[in-house]
N, C-alpha and C. Protein backbone atom coordinates (compact mmCIF):
# COMPACT_ATOMS: atom_id res chain seq x y z
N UNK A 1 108.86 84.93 155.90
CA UNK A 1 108.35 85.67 154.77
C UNK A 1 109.27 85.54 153.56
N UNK A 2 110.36 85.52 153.61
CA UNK A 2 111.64 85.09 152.30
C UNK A 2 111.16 84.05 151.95
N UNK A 3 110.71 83.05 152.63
CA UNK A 3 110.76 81.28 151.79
C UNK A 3 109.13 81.91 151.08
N UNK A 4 108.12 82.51 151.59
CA UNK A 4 107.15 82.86 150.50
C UNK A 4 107.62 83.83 149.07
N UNK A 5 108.31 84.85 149.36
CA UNK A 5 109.05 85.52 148.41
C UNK A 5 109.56 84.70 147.84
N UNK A 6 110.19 83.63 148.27
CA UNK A 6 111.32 83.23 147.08
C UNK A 6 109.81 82.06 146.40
N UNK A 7 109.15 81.81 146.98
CA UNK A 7 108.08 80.34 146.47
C UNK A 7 107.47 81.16 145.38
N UNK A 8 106.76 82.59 145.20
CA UNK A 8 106.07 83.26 144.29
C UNK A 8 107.13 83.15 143.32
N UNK A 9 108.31 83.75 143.33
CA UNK A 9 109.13 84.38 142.41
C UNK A 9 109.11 82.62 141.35
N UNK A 10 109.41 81.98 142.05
CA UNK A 10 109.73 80.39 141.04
C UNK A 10 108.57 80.16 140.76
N UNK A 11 107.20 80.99 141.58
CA UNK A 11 105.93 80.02 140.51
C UNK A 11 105.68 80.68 139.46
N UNK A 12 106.12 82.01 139.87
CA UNK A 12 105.47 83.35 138.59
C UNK A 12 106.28 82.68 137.56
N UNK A 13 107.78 81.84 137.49
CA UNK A 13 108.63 82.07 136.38
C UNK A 13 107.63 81.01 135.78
N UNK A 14 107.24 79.72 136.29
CA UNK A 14 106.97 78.68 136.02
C UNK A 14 105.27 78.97 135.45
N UNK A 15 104.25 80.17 135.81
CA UNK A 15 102.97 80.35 135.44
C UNK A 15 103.47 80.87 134.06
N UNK A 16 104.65 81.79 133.75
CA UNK A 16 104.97 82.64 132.85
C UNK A 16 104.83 81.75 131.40
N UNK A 17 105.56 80.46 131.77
CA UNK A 17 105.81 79.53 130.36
C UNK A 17 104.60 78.92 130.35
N UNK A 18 103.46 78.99 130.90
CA UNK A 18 102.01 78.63 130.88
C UNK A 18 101.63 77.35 131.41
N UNK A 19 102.20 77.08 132.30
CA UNK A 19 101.80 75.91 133.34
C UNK A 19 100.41 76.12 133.93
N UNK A 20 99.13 75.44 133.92
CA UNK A 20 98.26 75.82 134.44
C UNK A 20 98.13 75.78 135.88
N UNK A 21 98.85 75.00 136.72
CA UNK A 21 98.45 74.51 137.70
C UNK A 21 99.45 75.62 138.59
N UNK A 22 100.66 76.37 137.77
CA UNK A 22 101.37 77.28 138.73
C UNK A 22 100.38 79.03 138.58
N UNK A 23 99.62 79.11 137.40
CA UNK A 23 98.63 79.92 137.20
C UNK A 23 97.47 79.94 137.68
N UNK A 24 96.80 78.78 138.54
CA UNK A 24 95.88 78.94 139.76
C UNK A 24 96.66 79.28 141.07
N UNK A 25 97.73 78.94 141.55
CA UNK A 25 98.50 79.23 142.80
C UNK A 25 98.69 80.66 142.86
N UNK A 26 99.31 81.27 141.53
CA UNK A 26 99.29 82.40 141.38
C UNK A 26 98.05 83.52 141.22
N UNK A 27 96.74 82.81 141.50
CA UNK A 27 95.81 83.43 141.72
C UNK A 27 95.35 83.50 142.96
N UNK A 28 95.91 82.09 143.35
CA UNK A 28 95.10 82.28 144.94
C UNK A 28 95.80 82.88 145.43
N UNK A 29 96.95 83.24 145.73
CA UNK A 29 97.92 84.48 145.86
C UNK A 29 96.68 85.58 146.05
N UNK A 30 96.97 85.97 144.45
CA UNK A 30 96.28 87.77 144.53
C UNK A 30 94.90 87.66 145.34
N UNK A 31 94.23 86.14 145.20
CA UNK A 31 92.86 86.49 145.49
C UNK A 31 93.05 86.83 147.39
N UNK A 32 94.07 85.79 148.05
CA UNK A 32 94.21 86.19 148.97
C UNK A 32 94.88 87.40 149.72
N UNK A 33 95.14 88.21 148.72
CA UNK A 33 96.07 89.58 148.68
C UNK A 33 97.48 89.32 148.93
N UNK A 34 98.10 87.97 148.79
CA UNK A 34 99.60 87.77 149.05
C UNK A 34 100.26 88.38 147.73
N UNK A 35 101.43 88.64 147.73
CA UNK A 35 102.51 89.45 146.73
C UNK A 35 101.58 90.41 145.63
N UNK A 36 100.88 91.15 146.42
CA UNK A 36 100.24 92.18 145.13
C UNK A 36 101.48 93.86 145.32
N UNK A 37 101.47 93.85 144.65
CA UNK A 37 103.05 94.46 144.00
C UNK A 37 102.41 96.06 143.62
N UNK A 38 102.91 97.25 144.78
CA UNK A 38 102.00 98.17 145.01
C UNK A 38 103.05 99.15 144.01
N UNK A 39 101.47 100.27 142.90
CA UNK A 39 102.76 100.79 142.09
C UNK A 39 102.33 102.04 142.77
C-alpha cells in the first residue's frame, strides 16, 4: 500500500502542472475509490 501512496502523491504533483495523461490516472483513482481523502 506505500508504493501506491507514494505513486498518487508523484502523479497528483505531476496532474497539478497540467499533464493530461497524469489527470486521467488521477481519475481513475477516485473513480475507483483509491486515495479519496476523507474530511
Amino acid at each position: 500500500m506505500n508504493d501506491h501512496n507514494n505513486s498518487y502523491k508523484w502523479i497528483m504533483k505531476v496532474a497539478e502542472q497540467g499533464d493530461s495523461e497524469a489527470q486521467f490516472l488521477i481519475a481513475r483513482m477516485y473513480e475507483k475509490g483509491e486515495q479519496i481523502v476523507q474530511s
